[in-house]
C-alpha atoms as a PDB file:
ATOM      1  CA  UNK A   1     -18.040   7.377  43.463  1.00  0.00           C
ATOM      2  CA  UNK A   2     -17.921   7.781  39.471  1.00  0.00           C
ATOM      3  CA  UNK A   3     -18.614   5.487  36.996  1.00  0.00           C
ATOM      4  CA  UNK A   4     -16.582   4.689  34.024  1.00  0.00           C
ATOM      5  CA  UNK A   5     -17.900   4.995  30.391  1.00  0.00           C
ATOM      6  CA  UNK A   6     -16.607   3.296  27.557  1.00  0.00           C
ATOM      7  CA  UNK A   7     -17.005   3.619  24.132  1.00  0.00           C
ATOM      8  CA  UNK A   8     -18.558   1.070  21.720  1.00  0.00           C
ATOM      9  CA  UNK A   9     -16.278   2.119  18.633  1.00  0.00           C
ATOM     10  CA  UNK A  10     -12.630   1.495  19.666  1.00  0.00           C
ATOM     11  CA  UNK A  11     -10.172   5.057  19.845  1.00  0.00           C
ATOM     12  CA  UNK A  12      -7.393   5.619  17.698  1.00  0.00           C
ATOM     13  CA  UNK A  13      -5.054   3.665  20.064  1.00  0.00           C
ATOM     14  CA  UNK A  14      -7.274   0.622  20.182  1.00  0.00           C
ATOM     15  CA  UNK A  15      -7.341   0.500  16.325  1.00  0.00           C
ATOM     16  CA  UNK A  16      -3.424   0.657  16.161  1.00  0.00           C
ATOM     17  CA  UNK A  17      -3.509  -2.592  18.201  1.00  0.00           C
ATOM     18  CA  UNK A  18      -6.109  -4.113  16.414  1.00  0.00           C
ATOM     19  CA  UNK A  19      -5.098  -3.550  12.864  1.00  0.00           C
ATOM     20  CA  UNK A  20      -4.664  -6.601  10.604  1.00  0.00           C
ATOM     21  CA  UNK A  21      -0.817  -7.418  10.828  1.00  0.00           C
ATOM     22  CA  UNK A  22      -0.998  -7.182   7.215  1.00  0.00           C
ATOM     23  CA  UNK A  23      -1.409  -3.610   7.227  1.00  0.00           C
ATOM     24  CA  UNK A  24       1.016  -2.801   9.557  1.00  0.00           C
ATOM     25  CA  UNK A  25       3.677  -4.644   7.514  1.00  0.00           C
ATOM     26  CA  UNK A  26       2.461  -2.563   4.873  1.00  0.00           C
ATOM     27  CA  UNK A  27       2.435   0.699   7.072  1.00  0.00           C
ATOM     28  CA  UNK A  28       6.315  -0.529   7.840  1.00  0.00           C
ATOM     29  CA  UNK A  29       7.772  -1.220   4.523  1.00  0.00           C
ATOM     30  CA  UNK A  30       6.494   2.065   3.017  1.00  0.00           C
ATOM     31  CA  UNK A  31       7.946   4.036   6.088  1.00  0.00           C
ATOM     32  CA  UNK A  32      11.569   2.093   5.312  1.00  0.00           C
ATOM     33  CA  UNK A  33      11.185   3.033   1.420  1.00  0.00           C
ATOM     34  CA  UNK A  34      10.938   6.612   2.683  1.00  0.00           C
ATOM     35  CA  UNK A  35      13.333   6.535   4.744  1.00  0.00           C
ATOM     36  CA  UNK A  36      15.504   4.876   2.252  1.00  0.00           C
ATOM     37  CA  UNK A  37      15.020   7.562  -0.424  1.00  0.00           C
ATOM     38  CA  UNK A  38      15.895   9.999   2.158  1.00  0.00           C
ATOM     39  CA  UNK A  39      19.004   8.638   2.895  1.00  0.00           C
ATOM     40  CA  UNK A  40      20.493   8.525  -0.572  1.00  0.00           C
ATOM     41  CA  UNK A  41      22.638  12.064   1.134  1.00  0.00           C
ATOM     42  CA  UNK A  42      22.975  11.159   4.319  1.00  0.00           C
ATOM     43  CA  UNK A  43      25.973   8.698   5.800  1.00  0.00           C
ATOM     44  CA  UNK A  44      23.829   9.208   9.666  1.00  0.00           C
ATOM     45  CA  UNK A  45      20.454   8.261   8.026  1.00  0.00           C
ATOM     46  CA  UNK A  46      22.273   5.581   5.691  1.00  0.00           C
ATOM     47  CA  UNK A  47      23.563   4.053   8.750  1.00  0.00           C
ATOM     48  CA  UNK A  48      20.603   3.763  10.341  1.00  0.00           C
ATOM     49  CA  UNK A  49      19.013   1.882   7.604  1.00  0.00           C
ATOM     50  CA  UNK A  50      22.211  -0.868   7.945  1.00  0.00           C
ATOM     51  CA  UNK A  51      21.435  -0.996  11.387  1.00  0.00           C
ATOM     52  CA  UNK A  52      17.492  -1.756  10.480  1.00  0.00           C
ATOM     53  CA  UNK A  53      18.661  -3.963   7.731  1.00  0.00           C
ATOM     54  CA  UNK A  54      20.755  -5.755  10.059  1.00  0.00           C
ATOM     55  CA  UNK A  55      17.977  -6.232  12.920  1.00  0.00           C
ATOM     56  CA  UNK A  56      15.163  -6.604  11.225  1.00  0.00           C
ATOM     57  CA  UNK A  57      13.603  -3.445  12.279  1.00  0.00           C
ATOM     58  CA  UNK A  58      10.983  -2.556   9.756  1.00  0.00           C
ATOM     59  CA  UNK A  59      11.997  -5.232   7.138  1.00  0.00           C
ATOM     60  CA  UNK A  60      13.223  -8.477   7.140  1.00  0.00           C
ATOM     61  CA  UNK A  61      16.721  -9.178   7.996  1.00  0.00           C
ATOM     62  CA  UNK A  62      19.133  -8.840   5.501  1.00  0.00           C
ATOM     63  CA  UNK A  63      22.751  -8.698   5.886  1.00  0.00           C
ATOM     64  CA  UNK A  64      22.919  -7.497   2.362  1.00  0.00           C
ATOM     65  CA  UNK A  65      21.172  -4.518   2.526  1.00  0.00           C
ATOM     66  CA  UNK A  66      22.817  -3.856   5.333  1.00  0.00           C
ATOM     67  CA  UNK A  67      26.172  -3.745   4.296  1.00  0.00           C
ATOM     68  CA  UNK A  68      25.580  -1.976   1.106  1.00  0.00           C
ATOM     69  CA  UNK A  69      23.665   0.791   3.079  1.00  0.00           C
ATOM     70  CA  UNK A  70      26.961   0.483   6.010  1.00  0.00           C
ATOM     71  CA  UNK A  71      29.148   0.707   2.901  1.00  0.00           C
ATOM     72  CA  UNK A  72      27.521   3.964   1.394  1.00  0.00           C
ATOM     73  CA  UNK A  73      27.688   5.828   5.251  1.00  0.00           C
ATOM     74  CA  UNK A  74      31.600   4.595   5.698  1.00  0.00           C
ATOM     75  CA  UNK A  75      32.490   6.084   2.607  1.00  0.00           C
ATOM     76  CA  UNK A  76      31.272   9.267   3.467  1.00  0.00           C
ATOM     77  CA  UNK A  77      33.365   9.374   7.072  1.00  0.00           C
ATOM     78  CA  UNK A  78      30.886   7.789   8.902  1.00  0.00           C
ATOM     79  CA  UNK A  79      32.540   5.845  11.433  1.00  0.00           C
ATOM     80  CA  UNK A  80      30.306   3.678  13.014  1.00  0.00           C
ATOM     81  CA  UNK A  81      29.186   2.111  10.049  1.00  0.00           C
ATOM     82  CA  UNK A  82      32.951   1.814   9.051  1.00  0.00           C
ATOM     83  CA  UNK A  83      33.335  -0.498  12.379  1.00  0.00           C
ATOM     84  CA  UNK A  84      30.245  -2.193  11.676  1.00  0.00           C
ATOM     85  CA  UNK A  85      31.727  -3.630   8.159  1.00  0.00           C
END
């Protein structure tokens, strides 16, 4: 029969779970503003930011920001974010 160690210091998986909410946010809305910029060029990537916009995902909900970023994808042929408008 083994015995099972564990460490004092939590792993790199423990910390993600126990960071301060406040820093995730943080993590979060710098991963959307990258995203964002990224997206200027692309109508897949600018839909996916309407769809985050819409959810929530990564940012507050904002119907707003969603259509504007649904709006920018349609016009370049995208046609899912043209249904979504």
């Amino acid at each position: 029969m083994s015995s099972i160690r564990y460490r004092s210091e939590p792993g790199i998986f423990e910390r993600a779970f126990l960071a301060p909410s406040a820093e995730i946010e943080r993590a979060a809305q710098a991963a959307v503003a990258a995203a964002g910029e990224l997206a200027k060029n692309d109508a897949r990537a600018q839909y996916a930011m309407g769809v985050m916009a819409e959810n929530g995902f990564g940012m507050p909900k904002n119907p707003k920001l969603a259509a504007d970023w649904y709006l920018k994808a349609a016009k370049q042929g995208n046609t899912d974010a043209q249904y979504n408008l």
